[in-house]
PDB file of N, CA and C in Angstrom:
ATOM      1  N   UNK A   1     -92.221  83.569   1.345  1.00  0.00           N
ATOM      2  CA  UNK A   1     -93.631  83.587   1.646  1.00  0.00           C
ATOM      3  C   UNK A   1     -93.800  83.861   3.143  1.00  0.00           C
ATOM      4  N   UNK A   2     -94.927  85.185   3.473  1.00  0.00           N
ATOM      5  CA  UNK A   2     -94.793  85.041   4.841  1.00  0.00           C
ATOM      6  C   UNK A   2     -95.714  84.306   5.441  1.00  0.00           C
ATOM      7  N   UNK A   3     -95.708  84.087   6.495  1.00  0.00           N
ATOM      8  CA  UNK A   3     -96.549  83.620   7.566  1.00  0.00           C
ATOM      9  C   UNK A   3     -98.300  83.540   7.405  1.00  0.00           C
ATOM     10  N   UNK A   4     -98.626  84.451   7.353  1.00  0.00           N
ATOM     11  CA  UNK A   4     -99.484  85.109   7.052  1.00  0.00           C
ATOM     12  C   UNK A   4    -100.262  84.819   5.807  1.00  0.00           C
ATOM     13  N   UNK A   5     -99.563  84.840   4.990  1.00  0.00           N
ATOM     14  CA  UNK A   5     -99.591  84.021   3.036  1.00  0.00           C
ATOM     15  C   UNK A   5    -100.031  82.465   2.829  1.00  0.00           C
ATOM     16  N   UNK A   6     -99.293  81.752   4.345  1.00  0.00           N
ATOM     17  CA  UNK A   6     -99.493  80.754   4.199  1.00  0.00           C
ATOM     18  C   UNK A   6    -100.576  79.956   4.961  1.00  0.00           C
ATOM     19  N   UNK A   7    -100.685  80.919   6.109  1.00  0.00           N
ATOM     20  CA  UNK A   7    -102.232  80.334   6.572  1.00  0.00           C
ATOM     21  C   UNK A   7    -103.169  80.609   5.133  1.00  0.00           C
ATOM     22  N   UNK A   8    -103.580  81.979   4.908  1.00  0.00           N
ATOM     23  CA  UNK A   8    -104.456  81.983   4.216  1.00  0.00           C
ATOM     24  C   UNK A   8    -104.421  80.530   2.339  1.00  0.00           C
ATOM     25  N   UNK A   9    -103.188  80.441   2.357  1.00  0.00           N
ATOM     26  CA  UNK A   9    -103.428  79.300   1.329  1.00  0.00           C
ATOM     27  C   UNK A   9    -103.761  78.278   1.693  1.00  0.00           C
ATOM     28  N   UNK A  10    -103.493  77.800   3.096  1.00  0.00           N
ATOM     29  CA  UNK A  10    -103.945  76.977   3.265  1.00  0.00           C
ATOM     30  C   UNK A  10    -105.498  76.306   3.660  1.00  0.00           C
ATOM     31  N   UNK A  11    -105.677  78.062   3.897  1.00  0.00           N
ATOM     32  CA  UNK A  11    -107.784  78.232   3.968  1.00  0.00           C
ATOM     33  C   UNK A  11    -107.946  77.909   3.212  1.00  0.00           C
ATOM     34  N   UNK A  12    -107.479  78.505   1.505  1.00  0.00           N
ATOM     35  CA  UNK A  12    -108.262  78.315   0.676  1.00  0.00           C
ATOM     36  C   UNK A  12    -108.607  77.121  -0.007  1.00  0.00           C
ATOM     37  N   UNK A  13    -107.434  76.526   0.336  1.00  0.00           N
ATOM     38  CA  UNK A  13    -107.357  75.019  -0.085  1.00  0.00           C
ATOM     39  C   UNK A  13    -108.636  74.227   1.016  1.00  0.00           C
ATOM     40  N   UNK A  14    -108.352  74.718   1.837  1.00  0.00           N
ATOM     41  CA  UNK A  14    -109.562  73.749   2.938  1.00  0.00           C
ATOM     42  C   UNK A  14    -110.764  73.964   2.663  1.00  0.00           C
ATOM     43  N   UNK A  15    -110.470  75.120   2.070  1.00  0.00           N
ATOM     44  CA  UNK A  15    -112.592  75.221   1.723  1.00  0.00           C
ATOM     45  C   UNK A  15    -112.565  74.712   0.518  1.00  0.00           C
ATOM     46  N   UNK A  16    -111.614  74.710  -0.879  1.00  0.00           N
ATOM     47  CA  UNK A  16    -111.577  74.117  -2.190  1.00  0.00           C
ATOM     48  C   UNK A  16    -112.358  72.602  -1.745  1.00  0.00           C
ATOM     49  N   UNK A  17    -111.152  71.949  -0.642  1.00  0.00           N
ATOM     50  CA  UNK A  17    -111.898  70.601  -0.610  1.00  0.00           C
ATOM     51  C   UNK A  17    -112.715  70.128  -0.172  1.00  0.00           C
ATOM     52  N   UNK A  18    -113.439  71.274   1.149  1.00  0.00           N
ATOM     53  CA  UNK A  18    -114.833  71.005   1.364  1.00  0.00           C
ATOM     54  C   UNK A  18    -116.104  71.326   0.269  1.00  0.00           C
ATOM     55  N   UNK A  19    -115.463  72.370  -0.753  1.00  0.00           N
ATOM     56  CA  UNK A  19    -116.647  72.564  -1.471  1.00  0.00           C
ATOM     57  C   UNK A  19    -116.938  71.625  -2.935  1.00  0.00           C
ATOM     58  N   UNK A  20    -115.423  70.617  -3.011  1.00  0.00           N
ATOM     59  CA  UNK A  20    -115.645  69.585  -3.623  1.00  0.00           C
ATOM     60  C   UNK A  20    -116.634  68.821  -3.346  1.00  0.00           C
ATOM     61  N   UNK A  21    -116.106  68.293  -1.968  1.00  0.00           N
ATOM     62  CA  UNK A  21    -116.597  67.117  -1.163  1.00  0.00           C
ATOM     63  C   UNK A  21    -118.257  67.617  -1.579  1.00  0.00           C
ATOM     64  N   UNK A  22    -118.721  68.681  -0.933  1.00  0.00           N
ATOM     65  CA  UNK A  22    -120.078  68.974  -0.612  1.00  0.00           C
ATOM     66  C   UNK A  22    -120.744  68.946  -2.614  1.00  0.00           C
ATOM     67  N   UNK A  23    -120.335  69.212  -3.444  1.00  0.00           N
ATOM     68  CA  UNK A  23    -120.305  69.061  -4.789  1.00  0.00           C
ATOM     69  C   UNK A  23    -120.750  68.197  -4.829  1.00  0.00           C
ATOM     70  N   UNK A  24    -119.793  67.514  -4.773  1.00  0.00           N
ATOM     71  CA  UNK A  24    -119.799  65.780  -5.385  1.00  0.00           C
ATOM     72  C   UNK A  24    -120.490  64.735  -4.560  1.00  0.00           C
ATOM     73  N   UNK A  25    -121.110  65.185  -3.349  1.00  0.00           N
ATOM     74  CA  UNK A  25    -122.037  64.237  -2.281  1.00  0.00           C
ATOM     75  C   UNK A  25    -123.650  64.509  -2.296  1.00  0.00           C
ATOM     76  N   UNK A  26    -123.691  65.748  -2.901  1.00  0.00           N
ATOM     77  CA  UNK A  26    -125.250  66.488  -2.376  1.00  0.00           C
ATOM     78  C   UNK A  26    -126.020  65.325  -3.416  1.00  0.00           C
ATOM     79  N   UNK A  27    -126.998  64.877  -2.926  1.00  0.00           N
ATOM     80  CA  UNK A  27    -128.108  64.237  -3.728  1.00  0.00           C
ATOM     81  C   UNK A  27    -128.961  65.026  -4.868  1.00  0.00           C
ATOM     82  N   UNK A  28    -129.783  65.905  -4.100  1.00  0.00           N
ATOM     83  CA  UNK A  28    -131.012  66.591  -4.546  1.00  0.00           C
ATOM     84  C   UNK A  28    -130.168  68.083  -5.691  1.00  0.00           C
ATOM     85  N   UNK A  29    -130.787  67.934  -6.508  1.00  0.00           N
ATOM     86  CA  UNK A  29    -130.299  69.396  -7.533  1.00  0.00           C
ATOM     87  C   UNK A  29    -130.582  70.623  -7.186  1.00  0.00           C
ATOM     88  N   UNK A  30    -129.941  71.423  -6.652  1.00  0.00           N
ATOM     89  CA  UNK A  30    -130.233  72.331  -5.987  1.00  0.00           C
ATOM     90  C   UNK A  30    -130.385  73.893  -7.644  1.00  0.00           C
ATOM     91  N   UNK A  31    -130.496  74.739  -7.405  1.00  0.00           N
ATOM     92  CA  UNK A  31    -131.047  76.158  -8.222  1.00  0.00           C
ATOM     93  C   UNK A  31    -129.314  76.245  -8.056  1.00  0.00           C
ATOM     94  N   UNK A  32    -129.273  76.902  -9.596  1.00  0.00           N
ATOM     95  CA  UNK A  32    -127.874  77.515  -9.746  1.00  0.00           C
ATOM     96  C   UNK A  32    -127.645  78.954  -8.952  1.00  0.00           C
ATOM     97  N   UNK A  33    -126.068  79.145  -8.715  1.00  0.00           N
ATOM     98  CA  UNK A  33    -126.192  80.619  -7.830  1.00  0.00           C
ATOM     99  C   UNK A  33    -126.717  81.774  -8.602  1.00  0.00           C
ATOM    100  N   UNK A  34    -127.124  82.798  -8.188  1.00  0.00           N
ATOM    101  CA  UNK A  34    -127.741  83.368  -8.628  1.00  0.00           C
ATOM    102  C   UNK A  34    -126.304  84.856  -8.966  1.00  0.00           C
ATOM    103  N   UNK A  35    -126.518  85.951  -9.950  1.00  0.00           N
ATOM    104  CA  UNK A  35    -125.423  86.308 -10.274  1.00  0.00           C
ATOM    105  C   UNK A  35    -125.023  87.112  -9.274  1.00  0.00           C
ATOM    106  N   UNK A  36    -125.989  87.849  -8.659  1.00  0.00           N
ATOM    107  CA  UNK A  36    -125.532  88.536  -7.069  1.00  0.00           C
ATOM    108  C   UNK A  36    -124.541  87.788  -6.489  1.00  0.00           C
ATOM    109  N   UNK A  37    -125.115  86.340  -5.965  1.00  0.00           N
ATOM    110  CA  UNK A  37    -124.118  85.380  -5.196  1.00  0.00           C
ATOM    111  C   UNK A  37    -123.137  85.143  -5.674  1.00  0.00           C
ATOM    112  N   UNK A  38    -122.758  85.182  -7.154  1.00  0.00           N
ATOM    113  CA  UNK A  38    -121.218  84.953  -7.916  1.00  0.00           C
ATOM    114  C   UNK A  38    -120.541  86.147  -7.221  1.00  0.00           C
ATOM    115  N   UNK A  39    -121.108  87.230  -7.532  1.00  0.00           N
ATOM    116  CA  UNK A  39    -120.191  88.374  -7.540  1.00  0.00           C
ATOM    117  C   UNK A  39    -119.594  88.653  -5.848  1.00  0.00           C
ATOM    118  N   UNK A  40    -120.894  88.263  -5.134  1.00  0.00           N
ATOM    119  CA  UNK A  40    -120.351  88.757  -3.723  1.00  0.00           C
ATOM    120  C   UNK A  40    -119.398  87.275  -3.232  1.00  0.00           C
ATOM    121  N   UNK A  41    -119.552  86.430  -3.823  1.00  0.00           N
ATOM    122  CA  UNK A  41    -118.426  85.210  -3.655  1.00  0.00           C
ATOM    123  C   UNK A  41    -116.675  85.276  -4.134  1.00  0.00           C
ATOM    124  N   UNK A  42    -116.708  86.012  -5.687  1.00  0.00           N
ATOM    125  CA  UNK A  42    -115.903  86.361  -6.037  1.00  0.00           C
ATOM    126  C   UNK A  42    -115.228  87.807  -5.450  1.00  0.00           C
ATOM    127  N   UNK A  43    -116.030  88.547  -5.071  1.00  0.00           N
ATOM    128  CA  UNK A  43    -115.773  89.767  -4.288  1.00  0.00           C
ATOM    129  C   UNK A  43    -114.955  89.234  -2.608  1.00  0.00           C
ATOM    130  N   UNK A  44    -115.535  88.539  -1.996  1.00  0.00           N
ATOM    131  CA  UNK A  44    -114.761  88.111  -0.436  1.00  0.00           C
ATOM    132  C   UNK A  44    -113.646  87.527  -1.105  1.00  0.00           C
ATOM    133  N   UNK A  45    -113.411  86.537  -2.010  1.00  0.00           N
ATOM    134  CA  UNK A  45    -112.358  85.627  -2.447  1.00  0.00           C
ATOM    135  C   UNK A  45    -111.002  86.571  -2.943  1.00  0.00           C
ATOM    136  N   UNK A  46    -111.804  88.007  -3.450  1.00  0.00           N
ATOM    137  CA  UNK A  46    -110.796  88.643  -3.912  1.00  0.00           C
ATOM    138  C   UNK A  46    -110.386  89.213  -2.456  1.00  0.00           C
ATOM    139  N   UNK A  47    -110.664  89.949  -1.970  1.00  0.00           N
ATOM    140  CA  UNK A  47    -110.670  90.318  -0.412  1.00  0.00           C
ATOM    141  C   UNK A  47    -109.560  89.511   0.632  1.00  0.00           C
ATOM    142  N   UNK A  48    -109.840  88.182   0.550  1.00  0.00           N
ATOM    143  CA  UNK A  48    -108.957  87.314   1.160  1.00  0.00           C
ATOM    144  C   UNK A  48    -107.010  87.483   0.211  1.00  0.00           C
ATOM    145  N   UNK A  49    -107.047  87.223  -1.044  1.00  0.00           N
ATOM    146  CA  UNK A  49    -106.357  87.155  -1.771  1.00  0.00           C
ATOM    147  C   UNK A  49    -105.266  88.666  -1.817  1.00  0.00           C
ATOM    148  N   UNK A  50    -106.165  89.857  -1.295  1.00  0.00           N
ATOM    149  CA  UNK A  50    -105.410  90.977  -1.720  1.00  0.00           C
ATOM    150  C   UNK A  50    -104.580  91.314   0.332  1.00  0.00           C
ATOM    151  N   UNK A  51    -103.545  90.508   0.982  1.00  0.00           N
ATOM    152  CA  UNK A  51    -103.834  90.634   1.735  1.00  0.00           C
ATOM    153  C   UNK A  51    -102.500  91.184   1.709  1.00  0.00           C
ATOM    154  N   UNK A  52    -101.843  92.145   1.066  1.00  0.00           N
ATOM    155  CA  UNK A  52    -101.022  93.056   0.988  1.00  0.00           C
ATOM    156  C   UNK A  52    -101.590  94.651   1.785  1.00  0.00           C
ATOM    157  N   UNK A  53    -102.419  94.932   1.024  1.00  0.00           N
ATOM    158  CA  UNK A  53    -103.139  96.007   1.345  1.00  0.00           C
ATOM    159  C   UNK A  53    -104.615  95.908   1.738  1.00  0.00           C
ATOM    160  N   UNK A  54    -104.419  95.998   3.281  1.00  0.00           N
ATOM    161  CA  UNK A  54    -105.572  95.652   4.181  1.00  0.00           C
ATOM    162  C   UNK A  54    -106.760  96.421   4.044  1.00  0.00           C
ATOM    163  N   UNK A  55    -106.748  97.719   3.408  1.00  0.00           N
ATOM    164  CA  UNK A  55    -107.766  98.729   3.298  1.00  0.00           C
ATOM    165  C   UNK A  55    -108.225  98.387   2.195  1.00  0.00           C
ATOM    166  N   UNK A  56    -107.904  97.505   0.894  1.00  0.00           N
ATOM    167  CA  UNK A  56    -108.631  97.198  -0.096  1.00  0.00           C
ATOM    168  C   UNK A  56    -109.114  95.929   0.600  1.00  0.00           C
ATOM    169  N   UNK A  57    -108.251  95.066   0.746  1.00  0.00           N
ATOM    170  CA  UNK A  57    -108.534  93.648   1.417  1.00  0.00           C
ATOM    171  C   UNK A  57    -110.170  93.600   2.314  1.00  0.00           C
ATOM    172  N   UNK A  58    -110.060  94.703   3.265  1.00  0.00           N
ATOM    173  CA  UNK A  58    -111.165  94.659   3.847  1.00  0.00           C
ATOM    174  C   UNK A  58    -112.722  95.006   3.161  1.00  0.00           C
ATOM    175  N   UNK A  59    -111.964  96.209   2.264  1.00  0.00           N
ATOM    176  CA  UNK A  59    -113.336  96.901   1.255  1.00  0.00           C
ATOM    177  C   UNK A  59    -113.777  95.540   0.925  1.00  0.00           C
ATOM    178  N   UNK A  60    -112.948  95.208  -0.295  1.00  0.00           N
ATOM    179  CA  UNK A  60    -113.821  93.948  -0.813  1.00  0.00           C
ATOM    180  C   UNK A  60    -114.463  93.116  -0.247  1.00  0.00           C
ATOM    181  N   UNK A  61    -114.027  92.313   1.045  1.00  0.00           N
ATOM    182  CA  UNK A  61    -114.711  91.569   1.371  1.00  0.00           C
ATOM    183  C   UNK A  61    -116.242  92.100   2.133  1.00  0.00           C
ATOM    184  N   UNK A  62    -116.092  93.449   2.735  1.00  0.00           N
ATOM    185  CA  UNK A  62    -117.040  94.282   3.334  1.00  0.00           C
ATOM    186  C   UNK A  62    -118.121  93.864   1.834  1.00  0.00           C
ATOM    187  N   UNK A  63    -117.980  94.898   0.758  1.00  0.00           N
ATOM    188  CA  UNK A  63    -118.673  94.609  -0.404  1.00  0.00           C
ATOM    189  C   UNK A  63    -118.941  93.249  -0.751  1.00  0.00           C
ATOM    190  N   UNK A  64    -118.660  92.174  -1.189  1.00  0.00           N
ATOM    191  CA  UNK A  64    -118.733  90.889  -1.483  1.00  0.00           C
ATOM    192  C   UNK A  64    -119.939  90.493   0.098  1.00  0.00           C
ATOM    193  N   UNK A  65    -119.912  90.786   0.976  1.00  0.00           N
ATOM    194  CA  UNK A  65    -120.889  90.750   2.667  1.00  0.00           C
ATOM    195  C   UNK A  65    -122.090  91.475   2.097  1.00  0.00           C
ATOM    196  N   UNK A  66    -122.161  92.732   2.070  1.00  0.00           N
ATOM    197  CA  UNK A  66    -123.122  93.292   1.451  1.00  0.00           C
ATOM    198  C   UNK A  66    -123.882  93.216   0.164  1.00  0.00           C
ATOM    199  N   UNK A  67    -122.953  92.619  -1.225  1.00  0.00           N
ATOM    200  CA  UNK A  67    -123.989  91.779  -1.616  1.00  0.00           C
ATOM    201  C   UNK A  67    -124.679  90.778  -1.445  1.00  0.00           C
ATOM    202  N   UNK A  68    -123.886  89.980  -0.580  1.00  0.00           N
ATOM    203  CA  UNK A  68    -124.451  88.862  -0.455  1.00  0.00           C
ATOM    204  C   UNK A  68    -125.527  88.984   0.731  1.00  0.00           C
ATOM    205  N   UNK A  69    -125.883  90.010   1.696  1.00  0.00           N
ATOM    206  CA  UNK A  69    -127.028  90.009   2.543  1.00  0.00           C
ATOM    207  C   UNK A  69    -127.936  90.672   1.409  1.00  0.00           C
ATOM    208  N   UNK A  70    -127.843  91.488   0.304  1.00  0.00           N
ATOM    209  CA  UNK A  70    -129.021  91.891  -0.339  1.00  0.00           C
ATOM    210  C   UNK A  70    -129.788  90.995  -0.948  1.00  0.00           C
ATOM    211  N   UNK A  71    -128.687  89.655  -1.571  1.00  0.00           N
ATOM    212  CA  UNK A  71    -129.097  89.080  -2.406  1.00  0.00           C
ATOM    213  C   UNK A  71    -130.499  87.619  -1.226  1.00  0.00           C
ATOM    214  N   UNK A  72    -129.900  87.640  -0.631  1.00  0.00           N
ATOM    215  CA  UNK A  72    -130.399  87.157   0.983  1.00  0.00           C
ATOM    216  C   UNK A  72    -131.828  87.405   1.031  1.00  0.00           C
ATOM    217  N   UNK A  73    -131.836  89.066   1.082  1.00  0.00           N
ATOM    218  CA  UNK A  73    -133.507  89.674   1.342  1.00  0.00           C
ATOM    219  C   UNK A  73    -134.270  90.271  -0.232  1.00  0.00           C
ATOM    220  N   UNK A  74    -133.123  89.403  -0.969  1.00  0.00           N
ATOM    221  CA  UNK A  74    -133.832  89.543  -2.658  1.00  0.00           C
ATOM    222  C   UNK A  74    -134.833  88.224  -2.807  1.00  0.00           C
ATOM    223  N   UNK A  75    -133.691  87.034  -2.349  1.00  0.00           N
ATOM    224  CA  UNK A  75    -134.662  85.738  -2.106  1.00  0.00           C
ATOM    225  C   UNK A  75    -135.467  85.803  -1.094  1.00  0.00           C
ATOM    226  N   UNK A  76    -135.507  85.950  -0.055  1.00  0.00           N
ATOM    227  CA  UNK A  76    -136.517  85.530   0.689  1.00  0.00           C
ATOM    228  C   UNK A  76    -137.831  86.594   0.745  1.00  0.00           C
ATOM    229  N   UNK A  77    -137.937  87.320   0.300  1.00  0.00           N
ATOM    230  CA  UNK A  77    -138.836  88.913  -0.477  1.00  0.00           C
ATOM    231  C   UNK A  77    -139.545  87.778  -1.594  1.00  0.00           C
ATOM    232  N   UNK A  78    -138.910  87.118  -2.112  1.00  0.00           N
ATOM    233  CA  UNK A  78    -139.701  85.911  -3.027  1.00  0.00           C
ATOM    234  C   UNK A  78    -140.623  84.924  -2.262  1.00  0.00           C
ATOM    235  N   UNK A  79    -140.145  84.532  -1.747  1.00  0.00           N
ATOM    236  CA  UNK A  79    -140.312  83.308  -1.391  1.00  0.00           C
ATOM    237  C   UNK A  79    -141.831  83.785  -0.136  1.00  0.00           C
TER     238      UNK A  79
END
């Protein structure tokens, strides 16, 4: 495993347990994500994960950014 492999597991684990923590503490019921926000969540996550090949690595997460600012000025265009 290189170097490199192992910082990033160890991100992912650090945000796993902050996004427990923040899970399992929030009071108020917040609106489920919306499917934009899945995809551009799952899109950076893949991004991080593909960090063999930096020119996909970056696409995705670029894409997974860009949905997630549309989905941004989809909500607040509501609101």
């Amino acid at each position: 495993m290189d170097t490199s492999q192992i910082y990033i597991s160890i991100a992912i684990i650090i945000l796993l347990i902050i996004g427990a923590i923040v899970f399992f503490t929030r009071k108020k019921p917040r609106e489920p994500l919306s499917k934009l926000t899945t995809f551009a969540f799952i899109f950076v996550i893949a991004g991080i994960c593909s960090g063999e090949n930096q020119l996909l690595g970056y696409g995705l997460m670029g894409f997974g950014i860009v949905l997630a600012v549309i989905d941004t000025f989809r909500k607040s265009k509501r609101e």
